[in-house]
PDB file of N, CA and C in Angstrom:
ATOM      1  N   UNK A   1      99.445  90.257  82.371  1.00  0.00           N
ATOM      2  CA  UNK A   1     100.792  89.830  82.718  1.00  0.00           C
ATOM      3  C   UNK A   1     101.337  90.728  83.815  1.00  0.00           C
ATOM      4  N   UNK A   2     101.737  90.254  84.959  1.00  0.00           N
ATOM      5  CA  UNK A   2     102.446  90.866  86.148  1.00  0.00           C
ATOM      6  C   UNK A   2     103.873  91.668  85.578  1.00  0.00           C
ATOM      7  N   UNK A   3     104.410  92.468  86.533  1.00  0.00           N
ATOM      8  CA  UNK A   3     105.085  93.520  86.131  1.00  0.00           C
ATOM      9  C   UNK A   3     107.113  92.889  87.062  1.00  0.00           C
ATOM     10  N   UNK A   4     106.341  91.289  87.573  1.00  0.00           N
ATOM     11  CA  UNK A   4     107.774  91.180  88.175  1.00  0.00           C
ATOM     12  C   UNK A   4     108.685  91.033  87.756  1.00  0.00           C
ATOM     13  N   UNK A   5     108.790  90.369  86.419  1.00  0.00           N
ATOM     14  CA  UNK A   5     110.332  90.747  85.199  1.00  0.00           C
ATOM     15  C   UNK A   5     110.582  91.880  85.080  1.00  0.00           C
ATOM     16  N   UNK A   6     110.041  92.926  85.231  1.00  0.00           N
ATOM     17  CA  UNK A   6     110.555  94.191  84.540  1.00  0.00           C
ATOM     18  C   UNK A   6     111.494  93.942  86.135  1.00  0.00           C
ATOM     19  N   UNK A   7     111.150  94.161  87.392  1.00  0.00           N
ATOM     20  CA  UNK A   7     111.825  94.295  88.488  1.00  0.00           C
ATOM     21  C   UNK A   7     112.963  93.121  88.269  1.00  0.00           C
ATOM     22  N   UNK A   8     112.770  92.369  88.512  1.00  0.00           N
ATOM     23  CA  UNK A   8     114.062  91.690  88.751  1.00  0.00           C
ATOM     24  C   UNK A   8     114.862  91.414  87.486  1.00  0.00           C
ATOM     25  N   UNK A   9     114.904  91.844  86.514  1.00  0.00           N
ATOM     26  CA  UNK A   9     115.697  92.284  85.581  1.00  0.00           C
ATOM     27  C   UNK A   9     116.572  93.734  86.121  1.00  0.00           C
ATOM     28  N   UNK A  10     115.843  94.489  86.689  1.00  0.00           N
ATOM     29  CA  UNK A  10     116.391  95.699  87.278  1.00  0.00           C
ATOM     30  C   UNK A  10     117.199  95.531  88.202  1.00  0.00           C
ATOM     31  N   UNK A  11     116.825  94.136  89.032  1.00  0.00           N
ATOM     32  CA  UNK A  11     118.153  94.264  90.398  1.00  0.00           C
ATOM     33  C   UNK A  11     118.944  93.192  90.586  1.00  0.00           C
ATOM     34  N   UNK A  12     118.614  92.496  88.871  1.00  0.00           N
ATOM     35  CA  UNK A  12     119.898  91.311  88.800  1.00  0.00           C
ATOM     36  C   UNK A  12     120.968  91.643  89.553  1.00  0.00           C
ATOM     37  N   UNK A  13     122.298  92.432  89.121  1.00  0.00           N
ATOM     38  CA  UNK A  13     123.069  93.108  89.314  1.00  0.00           C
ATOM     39  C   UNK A  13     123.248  93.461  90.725  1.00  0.00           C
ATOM     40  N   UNK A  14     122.141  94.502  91.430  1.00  0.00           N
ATOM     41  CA  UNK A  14     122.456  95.264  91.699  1.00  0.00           C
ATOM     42  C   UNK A  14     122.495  94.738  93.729  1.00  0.00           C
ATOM     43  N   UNK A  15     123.648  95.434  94.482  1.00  0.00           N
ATOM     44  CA  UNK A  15     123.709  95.060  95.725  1.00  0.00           C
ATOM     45  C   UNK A  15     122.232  95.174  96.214  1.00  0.00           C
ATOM     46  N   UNK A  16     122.336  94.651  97.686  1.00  0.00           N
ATOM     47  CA  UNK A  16     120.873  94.895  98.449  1.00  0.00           C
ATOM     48  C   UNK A  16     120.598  95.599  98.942  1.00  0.00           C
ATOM     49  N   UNK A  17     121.358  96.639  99.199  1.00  0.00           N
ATOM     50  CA  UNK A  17     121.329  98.208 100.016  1.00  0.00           C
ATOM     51  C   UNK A  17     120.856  98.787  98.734  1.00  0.00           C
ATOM     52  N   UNK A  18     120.708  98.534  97.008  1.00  0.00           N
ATOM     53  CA  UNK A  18     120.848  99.833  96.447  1.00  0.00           C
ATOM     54  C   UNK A  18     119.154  99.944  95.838  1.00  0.00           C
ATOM     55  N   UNK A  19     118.954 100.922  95.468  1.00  0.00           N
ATOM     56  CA  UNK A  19     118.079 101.663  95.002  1.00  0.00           C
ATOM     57  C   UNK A  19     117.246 100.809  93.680  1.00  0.00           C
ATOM     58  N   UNK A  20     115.930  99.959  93.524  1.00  0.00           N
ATOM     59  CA  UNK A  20     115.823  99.810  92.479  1.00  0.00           C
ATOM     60  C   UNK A  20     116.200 100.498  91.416  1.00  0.00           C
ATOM     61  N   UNK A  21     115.241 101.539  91.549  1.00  0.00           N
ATOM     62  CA  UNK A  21     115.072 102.763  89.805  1.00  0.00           C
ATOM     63  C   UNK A  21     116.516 103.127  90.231  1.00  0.00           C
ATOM     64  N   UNK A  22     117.457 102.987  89.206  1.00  0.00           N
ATOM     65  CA  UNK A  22     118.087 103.778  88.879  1.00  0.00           C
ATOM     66  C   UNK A  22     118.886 104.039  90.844  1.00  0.00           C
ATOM     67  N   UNK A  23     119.459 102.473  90.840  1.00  0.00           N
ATOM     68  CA  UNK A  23     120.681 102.044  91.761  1.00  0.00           C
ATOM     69  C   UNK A  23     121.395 103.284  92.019  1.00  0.00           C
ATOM     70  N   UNK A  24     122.577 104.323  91.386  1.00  0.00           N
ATOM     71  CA  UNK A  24     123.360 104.887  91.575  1.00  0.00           C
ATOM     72  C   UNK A  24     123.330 106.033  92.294  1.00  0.00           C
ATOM     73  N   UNK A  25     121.727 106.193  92.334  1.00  0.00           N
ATOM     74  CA  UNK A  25     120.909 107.726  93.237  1.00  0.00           C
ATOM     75  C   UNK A  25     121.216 107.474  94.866  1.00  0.00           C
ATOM     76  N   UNK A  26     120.889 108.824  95.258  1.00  0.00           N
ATOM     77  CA  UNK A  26     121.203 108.701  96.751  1.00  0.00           C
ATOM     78  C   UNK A  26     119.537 108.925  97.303  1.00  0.00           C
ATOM     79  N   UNK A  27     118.712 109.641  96.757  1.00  0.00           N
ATOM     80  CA  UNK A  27     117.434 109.882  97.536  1.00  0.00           C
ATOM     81  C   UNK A  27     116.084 109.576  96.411  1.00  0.00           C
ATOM     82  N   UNK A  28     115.403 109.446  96.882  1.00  0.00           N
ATOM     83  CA  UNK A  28     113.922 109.295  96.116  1.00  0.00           C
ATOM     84  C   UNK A  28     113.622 110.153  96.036  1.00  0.00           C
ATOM     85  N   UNK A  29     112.249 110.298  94.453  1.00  0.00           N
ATOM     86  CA  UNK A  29     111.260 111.068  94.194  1.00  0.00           C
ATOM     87  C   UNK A  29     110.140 110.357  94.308  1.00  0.00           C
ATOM     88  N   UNK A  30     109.291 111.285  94.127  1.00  0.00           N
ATOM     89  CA  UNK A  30     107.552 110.834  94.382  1.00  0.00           C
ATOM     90  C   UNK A  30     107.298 110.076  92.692  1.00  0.00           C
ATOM     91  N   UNK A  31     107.985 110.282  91.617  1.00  0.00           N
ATOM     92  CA  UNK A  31     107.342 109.739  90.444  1.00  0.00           C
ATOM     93  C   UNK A  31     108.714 108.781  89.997  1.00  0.00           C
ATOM     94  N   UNK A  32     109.375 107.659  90.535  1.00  0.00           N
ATOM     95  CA  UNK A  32     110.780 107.173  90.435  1.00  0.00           C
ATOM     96  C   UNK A  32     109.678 105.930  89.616  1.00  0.00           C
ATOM     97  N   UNK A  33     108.587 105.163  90.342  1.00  0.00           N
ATOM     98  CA  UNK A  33     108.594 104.309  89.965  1.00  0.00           C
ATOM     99  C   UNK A  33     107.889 104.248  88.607  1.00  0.00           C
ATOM    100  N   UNK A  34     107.053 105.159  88.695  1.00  0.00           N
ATOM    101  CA  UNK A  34     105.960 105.577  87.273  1.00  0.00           C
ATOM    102  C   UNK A  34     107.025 105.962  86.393  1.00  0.00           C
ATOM    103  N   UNK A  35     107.990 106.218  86.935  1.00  0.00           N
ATOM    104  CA  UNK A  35     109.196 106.860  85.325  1.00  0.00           C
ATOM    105  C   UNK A  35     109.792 105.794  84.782  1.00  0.00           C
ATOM    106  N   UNK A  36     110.364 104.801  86.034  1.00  0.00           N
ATOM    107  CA  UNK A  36     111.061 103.602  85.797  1.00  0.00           C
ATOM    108  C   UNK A  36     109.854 102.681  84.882  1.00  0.00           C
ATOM    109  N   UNK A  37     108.737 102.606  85.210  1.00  0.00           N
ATOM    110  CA  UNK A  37     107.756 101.471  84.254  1.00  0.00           C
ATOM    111  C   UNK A  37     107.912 102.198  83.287  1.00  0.00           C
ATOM    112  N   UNK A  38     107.295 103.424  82.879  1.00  0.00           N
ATOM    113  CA  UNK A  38     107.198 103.919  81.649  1.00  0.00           C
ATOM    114  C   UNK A  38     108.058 103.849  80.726  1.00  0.00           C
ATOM    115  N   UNK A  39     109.371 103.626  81.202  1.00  0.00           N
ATOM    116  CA  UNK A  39     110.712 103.591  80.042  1.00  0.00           C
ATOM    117  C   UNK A  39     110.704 101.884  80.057  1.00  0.00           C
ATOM    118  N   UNK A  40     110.099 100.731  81.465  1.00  0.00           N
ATOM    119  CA  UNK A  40     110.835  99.530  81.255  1.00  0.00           C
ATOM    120  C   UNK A  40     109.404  99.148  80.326  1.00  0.00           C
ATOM    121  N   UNK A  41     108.047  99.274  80.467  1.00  0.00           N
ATOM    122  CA  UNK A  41     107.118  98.641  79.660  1.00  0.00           C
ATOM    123  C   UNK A  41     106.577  98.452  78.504  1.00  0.00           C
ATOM    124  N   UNK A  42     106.822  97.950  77.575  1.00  0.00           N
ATOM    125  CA  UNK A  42     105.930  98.288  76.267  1.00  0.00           C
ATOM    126  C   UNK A  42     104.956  99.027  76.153  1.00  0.00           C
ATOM    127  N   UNK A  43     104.473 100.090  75.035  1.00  0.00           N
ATOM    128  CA  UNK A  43     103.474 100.988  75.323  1.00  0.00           C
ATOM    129  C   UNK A  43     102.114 100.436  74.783  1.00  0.00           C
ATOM    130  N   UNK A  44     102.262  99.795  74.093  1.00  0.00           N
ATOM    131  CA  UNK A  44     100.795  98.757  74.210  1.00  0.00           C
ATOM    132  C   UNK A  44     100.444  98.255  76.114  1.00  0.00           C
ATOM    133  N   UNK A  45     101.086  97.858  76.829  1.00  0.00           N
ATOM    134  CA  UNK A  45     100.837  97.590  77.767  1.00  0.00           C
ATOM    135  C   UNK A  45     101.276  98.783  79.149  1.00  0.00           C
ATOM    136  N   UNK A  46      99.794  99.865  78.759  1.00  0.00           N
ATOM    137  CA  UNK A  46      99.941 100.702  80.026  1.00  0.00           C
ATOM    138  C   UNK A  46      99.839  99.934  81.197  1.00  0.00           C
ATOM    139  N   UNK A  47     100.935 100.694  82.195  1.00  0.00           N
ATOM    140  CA  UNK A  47     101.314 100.730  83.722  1.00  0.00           C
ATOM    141  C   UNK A  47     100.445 101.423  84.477  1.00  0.00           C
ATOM    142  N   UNK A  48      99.453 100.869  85.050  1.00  0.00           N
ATOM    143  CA  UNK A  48      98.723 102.088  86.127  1.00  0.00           C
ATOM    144  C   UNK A  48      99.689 101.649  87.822  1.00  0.00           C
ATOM    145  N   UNK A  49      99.967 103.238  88.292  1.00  0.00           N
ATOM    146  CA  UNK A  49     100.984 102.724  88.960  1.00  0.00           C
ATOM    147  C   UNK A  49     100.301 102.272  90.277  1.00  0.00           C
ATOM    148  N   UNK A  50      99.168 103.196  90.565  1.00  0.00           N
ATOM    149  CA  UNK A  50      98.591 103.251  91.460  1.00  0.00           C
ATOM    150  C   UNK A  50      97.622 102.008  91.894  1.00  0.00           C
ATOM    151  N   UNK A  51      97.276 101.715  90.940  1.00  0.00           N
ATOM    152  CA  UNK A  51      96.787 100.439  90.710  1.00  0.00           C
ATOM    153  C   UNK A  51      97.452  99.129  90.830  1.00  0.00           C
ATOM    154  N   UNK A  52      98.386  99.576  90.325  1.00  0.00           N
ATOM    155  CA  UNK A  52      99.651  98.152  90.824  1.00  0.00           C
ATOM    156  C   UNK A  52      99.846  98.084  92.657  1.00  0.00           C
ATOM    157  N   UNK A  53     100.207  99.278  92.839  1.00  0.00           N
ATOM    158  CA  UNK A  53     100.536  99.581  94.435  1.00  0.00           C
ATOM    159  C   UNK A  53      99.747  98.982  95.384  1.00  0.00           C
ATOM    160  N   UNK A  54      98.036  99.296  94.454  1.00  0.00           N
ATOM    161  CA  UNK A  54      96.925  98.774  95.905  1.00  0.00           C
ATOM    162  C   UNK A  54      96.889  97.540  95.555  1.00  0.00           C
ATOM    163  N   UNK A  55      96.953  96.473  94.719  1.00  0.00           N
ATOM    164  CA  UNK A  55      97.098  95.158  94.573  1.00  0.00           C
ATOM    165  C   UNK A  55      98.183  95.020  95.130  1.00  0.00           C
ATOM    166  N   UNK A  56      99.237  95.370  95.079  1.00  0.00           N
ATOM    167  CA  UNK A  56     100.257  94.898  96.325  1.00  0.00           C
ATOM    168  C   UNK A  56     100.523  94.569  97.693  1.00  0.00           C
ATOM    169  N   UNK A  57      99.791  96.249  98.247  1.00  0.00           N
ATOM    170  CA  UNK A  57      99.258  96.247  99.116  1.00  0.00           C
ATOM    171  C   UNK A  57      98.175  95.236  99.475  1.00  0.00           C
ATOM    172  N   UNK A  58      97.197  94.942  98.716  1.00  0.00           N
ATOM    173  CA  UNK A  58      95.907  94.121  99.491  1.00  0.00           C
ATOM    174  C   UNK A  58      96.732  92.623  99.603  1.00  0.00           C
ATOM    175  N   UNK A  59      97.003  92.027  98.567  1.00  0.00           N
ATOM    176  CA  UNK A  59      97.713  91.305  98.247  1.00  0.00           C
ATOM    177  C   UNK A  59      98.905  90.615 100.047  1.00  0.00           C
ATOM    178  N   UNK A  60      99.464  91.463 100.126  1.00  0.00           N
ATOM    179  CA  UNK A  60     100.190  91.435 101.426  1.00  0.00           C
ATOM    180  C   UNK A  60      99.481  91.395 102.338  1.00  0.00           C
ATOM    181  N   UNK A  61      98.667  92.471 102.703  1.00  0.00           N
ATOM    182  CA  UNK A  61      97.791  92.316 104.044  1.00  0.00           C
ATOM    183  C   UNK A  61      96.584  90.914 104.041  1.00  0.00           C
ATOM    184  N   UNK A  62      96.123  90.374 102.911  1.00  0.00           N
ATOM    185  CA  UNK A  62      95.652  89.586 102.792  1.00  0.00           C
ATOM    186  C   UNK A  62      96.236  88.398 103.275  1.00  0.00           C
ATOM    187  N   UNK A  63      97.782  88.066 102.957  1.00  0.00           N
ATOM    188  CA  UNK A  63      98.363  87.099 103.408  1.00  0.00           C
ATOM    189  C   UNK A  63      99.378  87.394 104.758  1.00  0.00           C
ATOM    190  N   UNK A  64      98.720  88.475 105.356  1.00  0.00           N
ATOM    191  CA  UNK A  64      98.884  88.357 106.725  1.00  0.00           C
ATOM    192  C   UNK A  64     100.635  88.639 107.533  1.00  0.00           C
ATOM    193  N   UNK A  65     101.150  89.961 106.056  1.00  0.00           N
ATOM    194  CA  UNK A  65     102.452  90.302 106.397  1.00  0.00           C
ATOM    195  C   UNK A  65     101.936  91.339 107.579  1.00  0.00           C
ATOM    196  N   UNK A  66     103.468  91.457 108.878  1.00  0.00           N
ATOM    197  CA  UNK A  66     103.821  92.519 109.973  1.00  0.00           C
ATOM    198  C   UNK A  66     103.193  93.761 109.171  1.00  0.00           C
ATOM    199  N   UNK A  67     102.228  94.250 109.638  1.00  0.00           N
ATOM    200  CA  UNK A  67     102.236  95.780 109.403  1.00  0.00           C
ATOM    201  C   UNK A  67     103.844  96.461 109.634  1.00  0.00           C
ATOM    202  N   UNK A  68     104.015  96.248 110.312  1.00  0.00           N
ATOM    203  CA  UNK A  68     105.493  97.441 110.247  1.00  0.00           C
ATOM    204  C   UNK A  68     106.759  97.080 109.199  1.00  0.00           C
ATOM    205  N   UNK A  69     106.271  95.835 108.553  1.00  0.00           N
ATOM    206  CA  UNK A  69     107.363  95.562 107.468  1.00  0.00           C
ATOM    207  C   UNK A  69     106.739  96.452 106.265  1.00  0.00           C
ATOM    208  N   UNK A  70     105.498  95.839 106.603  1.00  0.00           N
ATOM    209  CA  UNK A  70     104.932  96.463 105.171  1.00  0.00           C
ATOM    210  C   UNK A  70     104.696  98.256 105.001  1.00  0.00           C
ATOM    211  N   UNK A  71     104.567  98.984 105.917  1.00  0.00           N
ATOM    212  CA  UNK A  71     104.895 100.230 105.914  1.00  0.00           C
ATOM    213  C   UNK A  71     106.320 100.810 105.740  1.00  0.00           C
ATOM    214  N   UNK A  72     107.194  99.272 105.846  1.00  0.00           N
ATOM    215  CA  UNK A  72     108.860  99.720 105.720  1.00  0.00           C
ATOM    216  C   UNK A  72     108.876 100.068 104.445  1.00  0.00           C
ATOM    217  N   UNK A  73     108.200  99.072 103.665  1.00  0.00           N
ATOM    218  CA  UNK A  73     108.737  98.597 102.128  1.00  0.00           C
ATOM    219  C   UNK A  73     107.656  99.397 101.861  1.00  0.00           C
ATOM    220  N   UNK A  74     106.502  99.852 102.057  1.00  0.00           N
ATOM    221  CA  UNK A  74     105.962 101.092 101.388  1.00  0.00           C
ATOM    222  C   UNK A  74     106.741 102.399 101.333  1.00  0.00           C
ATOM    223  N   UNK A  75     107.151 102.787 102.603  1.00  0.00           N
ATOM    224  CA  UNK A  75     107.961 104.192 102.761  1.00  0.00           C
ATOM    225  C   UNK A  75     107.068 105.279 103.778  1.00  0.00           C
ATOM    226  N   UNK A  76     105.906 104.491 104.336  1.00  0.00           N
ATOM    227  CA  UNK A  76     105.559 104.939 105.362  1.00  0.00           C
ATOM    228  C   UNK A  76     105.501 105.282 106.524  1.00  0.00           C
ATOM    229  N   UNK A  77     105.264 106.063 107.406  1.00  0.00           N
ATOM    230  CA  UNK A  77     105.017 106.173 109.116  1.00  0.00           C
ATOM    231  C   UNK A  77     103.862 106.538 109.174  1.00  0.00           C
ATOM    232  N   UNK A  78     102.797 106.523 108.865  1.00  0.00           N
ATOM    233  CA  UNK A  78     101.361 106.656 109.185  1.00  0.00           C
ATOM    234  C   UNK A  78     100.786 105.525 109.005  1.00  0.00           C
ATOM    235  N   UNK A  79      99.887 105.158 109.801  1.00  0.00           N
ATOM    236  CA  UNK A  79      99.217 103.649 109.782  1.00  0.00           C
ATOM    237  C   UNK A  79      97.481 104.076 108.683  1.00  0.00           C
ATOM    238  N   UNK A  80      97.506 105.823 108.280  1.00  0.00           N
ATOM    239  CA  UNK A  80      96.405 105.704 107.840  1.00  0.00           C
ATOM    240  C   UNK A  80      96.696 105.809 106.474  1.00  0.00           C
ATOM    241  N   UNK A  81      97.931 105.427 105.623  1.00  0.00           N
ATOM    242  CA  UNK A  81      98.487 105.502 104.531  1.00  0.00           C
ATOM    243  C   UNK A  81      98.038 103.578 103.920  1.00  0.00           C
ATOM    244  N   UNK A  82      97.520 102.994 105.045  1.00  0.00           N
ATOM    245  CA  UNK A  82      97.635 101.067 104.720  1.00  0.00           C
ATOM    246  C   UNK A  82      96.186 101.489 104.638  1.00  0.00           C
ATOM    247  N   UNK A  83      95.071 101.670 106.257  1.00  0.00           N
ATOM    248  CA  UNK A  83      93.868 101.272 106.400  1.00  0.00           C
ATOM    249  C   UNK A  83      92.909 101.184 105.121  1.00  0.00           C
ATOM    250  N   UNK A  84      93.031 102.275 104.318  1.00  0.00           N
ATOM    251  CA  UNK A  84      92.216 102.584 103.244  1.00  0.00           C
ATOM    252  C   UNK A  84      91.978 101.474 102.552  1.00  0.00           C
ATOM    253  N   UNK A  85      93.463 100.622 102.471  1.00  0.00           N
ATOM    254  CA  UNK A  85      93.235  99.111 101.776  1.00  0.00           C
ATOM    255  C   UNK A  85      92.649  97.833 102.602  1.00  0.00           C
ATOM    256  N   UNK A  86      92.462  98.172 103.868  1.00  0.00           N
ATOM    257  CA  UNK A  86      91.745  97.002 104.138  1.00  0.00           C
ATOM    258  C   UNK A  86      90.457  96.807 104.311  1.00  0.00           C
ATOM    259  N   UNK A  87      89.986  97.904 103.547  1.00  0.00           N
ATOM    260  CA  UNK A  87      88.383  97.494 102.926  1.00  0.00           C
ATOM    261  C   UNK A  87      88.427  96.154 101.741  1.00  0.00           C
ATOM    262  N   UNK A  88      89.561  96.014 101.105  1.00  0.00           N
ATOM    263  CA  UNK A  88      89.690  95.258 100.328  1.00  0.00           C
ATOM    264  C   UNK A  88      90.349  93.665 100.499  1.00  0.00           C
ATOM    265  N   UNK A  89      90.629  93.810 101.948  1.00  0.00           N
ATOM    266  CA  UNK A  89      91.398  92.578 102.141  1.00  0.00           C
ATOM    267  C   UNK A  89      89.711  92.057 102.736  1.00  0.00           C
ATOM    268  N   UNK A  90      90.255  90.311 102.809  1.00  0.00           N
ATOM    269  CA  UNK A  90      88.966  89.586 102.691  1.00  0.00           C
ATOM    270  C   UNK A  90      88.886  89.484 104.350  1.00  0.00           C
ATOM    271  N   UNK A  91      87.903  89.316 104.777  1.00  0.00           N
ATOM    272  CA  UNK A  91      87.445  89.242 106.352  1.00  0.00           C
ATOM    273  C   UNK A  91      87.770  88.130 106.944  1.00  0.00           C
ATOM    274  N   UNK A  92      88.153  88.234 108.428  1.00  0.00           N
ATOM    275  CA  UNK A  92      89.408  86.900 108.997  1.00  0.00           C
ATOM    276  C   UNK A  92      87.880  86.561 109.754  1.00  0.00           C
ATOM    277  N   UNK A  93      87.334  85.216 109.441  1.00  0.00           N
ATOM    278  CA  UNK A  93      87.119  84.625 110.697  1.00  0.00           C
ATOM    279  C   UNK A  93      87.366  84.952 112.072  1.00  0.00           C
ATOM    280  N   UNK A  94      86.299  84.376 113.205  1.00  0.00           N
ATOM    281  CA  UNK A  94      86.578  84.450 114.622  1.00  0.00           C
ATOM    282  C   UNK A  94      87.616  83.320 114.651  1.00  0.00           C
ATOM    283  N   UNK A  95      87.823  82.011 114.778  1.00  0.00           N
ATOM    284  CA  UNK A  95      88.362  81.055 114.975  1.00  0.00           C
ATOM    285  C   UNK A  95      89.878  81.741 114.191  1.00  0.00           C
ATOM    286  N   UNK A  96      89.792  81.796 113.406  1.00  0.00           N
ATOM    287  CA  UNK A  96      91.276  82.728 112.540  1.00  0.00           C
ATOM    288  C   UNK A  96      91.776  83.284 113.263  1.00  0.00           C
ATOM    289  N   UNK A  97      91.167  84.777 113.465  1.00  0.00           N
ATOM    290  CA  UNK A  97      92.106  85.644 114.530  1.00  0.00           C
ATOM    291  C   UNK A  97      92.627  85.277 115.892  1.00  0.00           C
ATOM    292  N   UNK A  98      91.442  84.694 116.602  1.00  0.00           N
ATOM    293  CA  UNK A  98      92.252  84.079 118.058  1.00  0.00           C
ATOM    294  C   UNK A  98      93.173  83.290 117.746  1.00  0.00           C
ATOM    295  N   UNK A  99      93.413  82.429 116.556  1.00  0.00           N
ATOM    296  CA  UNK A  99      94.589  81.633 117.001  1.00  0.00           C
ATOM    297  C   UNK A  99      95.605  82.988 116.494  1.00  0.00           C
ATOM    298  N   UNK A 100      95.589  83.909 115.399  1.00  0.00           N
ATOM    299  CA  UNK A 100      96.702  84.893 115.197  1.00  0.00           C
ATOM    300  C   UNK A 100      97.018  85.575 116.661  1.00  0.00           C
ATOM    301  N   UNK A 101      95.702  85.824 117.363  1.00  0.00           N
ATOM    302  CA  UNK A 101      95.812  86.539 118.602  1.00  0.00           C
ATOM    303  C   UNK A 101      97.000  85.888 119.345  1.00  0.00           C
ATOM    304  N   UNK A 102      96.455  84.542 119.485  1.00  0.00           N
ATOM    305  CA  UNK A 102      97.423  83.599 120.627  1.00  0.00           C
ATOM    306  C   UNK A 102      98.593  83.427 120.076  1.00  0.00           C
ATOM    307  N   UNK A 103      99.257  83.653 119.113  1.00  0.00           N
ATOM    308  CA  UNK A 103     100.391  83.498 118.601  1.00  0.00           C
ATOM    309  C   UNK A 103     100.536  81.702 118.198  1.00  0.00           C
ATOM    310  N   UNK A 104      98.938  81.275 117.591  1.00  0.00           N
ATOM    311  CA  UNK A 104      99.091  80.078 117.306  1.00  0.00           C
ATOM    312  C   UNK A 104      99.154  79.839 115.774  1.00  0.00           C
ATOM    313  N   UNK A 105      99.843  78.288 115.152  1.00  0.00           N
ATOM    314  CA  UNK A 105      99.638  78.256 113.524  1.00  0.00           C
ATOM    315  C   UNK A 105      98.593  78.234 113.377  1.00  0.00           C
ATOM    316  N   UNK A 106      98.271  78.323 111.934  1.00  0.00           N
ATOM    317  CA  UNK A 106      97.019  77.987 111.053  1.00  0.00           C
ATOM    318  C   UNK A 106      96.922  76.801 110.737  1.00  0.00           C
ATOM    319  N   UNK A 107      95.359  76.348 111.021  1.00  0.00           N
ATOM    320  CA  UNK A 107      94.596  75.232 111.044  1.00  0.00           C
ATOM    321  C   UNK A 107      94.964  74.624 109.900  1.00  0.00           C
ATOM    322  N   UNK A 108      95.208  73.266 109.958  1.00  0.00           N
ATOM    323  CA  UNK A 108      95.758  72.562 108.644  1.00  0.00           C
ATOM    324  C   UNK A 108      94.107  72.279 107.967  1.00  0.00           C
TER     325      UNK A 108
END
């Protein structure tokens, strides 16, 4: 079972500027989100966080989101913080990429 109820139960409420974990904070930590699962998940059903992250990650680059969005919503500025995951994204065709190249749609 995916982990997206626990999230959007968390930001019913909450404006779009604010902070998932725990809205009322002004800055992040390195363990916000592993703290936030651990209190939102049942403990029969461990959270691997890291594991969630790179399925996210592949997940996105697979379906062909802006790198620079997706380093937004990671919290990155290094482009070698993504590469590691695209051993895991699936391989684009020649005919694929030139039309991404040319700024053309995808082949119906």
């Amino acid at each position: 079972m995916g982990l997206e109820h626990v999230f959007v139960k968390a930001i019913a409420d909450a404006p779009s500027d604010a902070y998932v974990f725990k809205p009322q904070r002004a800055a992040t930590s390195k363990n916000t989100a592993s703290n936030f699962l651990a209190t939102s998940a049942d403990s029969k059903n461990a959270v691997n966080t890291q594991r969630g992250r790179a399925t996210w990650v592949t997940r996105l680059l697979s379906a062909g989101i802006d790198v620079r969005a997706l380093m937004t919503a990671m919290g990155v500025t290094d482009f070698s913080a993504i590469a590691r995951y695209l051993a895991h994204v699936p391989d684009i065709d020649a005919s694929a990429y030139r039309r991404q190249v040319r700024g053309q749609r995808p082949a119906a």
